[in-house]
PDB file of N, CA and C in Angstrom:
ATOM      1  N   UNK A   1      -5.155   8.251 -12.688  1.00  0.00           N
ATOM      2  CA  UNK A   1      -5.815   8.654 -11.459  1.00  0.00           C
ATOM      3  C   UNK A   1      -5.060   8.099 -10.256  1.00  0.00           C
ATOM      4  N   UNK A   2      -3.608   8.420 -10.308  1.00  0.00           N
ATOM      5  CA  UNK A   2      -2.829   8.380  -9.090  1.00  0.00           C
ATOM      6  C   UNK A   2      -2.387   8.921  -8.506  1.00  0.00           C
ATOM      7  N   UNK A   3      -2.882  10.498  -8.603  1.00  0.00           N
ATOM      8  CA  UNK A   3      -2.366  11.503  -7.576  1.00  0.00           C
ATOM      9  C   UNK A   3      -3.610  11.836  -6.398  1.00  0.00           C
ATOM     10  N   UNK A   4      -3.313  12.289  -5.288  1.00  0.00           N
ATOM     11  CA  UNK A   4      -4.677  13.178  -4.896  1.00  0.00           C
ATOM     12  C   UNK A   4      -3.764  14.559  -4.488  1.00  0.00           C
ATOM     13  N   UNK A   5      -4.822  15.398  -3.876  1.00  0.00           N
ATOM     14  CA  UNK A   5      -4.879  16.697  -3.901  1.00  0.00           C
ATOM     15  C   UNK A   5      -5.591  16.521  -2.609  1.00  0.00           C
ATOM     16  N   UNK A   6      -4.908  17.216  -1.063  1.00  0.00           N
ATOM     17  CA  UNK A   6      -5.621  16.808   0.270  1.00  0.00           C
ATOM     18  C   UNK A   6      -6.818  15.830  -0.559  1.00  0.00           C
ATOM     19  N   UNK A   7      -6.183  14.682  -0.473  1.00  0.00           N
ATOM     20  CA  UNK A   7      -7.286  13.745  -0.159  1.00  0.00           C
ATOM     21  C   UNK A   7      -8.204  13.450  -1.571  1.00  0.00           C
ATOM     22  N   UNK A   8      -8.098  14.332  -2.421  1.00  0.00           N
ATOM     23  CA  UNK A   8      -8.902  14.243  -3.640  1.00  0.00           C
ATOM     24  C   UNK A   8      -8.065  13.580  -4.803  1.00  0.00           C
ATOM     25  N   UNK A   9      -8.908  13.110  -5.530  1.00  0.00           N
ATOM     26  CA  UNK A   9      -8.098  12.251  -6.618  1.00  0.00           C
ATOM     27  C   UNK A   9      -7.660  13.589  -7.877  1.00  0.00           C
ATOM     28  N   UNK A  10      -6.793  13.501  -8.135  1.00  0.00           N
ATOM     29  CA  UNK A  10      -6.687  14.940  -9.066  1.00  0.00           C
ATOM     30  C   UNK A  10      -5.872  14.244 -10.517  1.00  0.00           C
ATOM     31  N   UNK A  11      -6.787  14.143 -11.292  1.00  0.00           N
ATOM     32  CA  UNK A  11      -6.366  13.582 -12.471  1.00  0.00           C
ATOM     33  C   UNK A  11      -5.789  14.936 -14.006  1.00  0.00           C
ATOM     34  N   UNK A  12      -5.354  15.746 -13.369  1.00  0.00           N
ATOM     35  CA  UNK A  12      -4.965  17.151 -14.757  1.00  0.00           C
ATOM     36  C   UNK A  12      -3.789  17.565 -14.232  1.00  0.00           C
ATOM     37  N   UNK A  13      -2.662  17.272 -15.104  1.00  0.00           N
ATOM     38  CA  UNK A  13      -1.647  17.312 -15.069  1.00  0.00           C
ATOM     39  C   UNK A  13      -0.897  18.603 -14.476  1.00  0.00           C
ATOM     40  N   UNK A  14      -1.930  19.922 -15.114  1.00  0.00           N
ATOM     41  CA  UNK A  14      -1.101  21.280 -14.952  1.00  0.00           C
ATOM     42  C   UNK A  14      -1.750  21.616 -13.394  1.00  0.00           C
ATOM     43  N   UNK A  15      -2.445  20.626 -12.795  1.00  0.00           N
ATOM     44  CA  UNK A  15      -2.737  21.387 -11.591  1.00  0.00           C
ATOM     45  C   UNK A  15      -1.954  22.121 -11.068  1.00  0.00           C
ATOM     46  N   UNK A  16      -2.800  23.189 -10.670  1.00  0.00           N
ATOM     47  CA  UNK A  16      -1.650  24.110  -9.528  1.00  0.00           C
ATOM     48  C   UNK A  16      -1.816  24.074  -8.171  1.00  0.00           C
ATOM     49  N   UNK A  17      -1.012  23.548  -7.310  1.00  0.00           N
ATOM     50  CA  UNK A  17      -1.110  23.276  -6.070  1.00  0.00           C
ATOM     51  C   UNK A  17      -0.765  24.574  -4.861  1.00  0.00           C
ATOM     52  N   UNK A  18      -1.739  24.830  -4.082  1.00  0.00           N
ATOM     53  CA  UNK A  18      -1.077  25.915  -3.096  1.00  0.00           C
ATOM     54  C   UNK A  18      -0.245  25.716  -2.115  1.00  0.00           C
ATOM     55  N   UNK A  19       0.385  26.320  -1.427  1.00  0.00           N
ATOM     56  CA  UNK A  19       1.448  25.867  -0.180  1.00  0.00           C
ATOM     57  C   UNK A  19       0.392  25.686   1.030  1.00  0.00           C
ATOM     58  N   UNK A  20       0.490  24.278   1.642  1.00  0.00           N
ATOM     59  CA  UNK A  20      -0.264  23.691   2.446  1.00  0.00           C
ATOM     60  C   UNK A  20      -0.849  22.592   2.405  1.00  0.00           C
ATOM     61  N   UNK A  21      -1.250  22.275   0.936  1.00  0.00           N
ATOM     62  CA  UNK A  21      -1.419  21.161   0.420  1.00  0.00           C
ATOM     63  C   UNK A  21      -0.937  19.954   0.757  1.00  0.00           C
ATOM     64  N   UNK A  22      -1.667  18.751   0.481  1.00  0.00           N
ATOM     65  CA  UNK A  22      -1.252  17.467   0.659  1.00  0.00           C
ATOM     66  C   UNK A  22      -1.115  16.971  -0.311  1.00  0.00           C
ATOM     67  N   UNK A  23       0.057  16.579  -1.185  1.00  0.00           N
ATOM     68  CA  UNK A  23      -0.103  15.917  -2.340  1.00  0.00           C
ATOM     69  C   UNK A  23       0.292  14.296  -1.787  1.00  0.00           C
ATOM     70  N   UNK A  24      -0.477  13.064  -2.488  1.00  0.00           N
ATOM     71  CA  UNK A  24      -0.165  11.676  -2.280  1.00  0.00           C
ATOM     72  C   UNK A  24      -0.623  10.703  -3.105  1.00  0.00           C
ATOM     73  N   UNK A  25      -0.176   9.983  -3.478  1.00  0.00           N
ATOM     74  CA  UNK A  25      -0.510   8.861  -3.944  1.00  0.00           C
ATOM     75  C   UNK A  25      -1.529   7.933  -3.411  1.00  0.00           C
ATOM     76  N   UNK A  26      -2.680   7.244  -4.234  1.00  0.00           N
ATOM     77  CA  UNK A  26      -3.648   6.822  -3.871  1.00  0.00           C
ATOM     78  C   UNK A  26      -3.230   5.427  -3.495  1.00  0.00           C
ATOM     79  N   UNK A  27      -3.867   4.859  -2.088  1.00  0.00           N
ATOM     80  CA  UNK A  27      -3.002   3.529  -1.663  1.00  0.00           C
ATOM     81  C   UNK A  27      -2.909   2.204  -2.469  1.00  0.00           C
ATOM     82  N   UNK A  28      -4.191   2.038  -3.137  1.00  0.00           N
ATOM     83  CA  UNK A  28      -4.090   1.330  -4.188  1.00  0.00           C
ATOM     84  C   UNK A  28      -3.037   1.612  -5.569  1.00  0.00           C
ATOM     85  N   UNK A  29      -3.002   2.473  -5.243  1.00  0.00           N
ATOM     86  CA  UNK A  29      -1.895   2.920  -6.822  1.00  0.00           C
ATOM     87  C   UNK A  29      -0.216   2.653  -6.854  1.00  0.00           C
ATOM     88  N   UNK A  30      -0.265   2.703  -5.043  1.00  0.00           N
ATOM     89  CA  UNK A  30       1.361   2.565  -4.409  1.00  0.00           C
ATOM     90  C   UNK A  30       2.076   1.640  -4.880  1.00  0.00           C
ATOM     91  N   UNK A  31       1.597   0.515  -4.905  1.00  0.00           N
ATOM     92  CA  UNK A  31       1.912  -1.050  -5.496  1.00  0.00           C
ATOM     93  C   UNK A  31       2.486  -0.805  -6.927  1.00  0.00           C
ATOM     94  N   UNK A  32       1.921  -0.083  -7.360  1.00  0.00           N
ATOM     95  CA  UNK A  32       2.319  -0.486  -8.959  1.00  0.00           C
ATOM     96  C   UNK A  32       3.564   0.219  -9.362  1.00  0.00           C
ATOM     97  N   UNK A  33       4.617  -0.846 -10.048  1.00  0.00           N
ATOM     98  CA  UNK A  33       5.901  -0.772 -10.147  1.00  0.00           C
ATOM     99  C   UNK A  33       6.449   1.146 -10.224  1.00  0.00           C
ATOM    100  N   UNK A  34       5.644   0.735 -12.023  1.00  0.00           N
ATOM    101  CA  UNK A  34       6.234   2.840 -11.896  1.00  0.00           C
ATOM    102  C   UNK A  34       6.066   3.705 -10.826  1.00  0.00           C
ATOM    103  N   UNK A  35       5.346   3.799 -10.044  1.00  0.00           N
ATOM    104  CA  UNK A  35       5.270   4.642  -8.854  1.00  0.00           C
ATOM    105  C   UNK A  35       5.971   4.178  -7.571  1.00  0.00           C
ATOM    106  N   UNK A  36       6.349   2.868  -7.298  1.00  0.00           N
ATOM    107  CA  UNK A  36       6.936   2.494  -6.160  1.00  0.00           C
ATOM    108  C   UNK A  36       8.510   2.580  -6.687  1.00  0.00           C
ATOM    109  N   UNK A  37       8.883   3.075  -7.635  1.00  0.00           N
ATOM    110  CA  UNK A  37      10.251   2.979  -8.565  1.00  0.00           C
ATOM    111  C   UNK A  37      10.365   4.781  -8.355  1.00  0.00           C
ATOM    112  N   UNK A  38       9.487   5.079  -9.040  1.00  0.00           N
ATOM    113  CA  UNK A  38       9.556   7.010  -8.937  1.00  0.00           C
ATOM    114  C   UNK A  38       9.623   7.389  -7.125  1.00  0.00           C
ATOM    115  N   UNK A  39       8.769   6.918  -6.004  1.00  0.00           N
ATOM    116  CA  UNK A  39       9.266   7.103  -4.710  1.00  0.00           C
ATOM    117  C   UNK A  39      10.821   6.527  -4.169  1.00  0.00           C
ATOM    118  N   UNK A  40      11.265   5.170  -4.631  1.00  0.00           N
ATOM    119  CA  UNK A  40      12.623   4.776  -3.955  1.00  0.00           C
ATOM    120  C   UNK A  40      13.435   5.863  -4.565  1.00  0.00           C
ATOM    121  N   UNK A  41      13.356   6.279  -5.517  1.00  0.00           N
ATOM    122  CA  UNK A  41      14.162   7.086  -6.420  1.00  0.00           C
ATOM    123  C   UNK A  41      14.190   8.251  -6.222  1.00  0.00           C
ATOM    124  N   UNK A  42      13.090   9.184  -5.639  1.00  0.00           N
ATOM    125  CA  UNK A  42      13.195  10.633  -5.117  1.00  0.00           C
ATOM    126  C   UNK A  42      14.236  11.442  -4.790  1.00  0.00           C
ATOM    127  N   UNK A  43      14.673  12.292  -5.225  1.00  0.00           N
ATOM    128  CA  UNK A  43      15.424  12.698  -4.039  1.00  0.00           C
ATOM    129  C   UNK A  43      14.996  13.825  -3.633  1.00  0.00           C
ATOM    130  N   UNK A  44      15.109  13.629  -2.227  1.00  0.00           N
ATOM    131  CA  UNK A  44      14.376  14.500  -1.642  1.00  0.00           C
ATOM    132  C   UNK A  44      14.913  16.057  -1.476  1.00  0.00           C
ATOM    133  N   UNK A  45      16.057  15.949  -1.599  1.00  0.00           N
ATOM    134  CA  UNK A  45      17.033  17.197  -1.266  1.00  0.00           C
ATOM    135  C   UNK A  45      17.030  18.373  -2.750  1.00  0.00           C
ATOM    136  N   UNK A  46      16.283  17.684  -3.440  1.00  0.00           N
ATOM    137  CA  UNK A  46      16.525  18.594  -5.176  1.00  0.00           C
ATOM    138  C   UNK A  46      15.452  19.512  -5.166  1.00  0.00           C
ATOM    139  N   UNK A  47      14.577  19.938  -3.992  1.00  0.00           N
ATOM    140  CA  UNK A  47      12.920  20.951  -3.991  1.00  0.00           C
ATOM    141  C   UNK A  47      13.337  21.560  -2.663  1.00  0.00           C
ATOM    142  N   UNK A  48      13.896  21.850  -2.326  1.00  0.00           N
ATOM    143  CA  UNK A  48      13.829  22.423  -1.164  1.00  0.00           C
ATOM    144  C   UNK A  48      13.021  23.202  -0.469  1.00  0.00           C
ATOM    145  N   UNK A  49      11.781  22.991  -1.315  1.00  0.00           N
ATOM    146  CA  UNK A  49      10.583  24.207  -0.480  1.00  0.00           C
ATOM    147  C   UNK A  49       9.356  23.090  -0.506  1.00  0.00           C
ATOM    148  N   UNK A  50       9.670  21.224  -0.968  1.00  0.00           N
ATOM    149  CA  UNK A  50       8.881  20.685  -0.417  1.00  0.00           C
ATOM    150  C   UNK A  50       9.045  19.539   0.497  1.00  0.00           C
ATOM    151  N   UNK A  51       8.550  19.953   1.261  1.00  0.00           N
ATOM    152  CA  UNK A  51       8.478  19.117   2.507  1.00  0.00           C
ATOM    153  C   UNK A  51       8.201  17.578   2.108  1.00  0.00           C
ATOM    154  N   UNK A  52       8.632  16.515   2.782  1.00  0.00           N
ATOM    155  CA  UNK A  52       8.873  15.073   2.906  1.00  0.00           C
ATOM    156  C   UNK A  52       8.465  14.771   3.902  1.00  0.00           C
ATOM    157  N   UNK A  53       7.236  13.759   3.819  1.00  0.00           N
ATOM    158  CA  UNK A  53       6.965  12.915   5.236  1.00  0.00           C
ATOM    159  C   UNK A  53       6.827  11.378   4.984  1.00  0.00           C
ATOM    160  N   UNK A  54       8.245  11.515   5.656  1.00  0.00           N
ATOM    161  CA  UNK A  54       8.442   9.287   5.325  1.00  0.00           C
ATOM    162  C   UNK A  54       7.048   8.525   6.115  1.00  0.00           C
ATOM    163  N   UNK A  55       6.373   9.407   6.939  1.00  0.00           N
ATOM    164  CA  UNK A  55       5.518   8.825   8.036  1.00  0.00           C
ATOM    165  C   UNK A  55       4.189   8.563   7.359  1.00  0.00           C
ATOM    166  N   UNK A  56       4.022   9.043   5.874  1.00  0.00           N
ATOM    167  CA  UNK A  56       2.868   9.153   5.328  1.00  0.00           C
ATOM    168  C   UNK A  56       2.987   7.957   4.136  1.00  0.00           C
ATOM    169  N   UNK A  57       3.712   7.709   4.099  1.00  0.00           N
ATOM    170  CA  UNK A  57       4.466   6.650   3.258  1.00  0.00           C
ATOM    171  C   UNK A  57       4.141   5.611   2.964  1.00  0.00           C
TER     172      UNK A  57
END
C-alpha cells in the first residue's frame, strides 16, 4: 500500500490509470529504502508521455 491514485491509496497492481492522473507515493512510504532507491534511479527520459514533477517530490 505504496502507491496512490490522485490521492487514493491504490493497492492492485494491474490498475489502469487515465491521462490526468496523479500517481505518488504515500509520504510515509517515501523513507523506505526500496522506494527511495527505485526514485534516485528513475529515469525519467525512458516514458516520454509521462510527465515528472521534481516539485512533488
Amino acid at each position: 500500500k505504496h502507491i496512490t491514485v490522485d490521492g487514493e491509496v491504490v493497492n492492485i497492481p494491474s490498475y489502469a490509470v487515465k491521462p490526468g492522473q496523479l500517481i505518488g507515493v504515500r509520504e510515509r512510504s517515501k523513507s523506505l529504502e526500496v522506494i527511495a532507491n527505485s526514485l534516485a534511479g528513475f529515469n525519467h527520459s525512458k516514458y516520454p508521455w509521462l510527465e515528472w514533477d521534481e516539485t512533488l517530490r
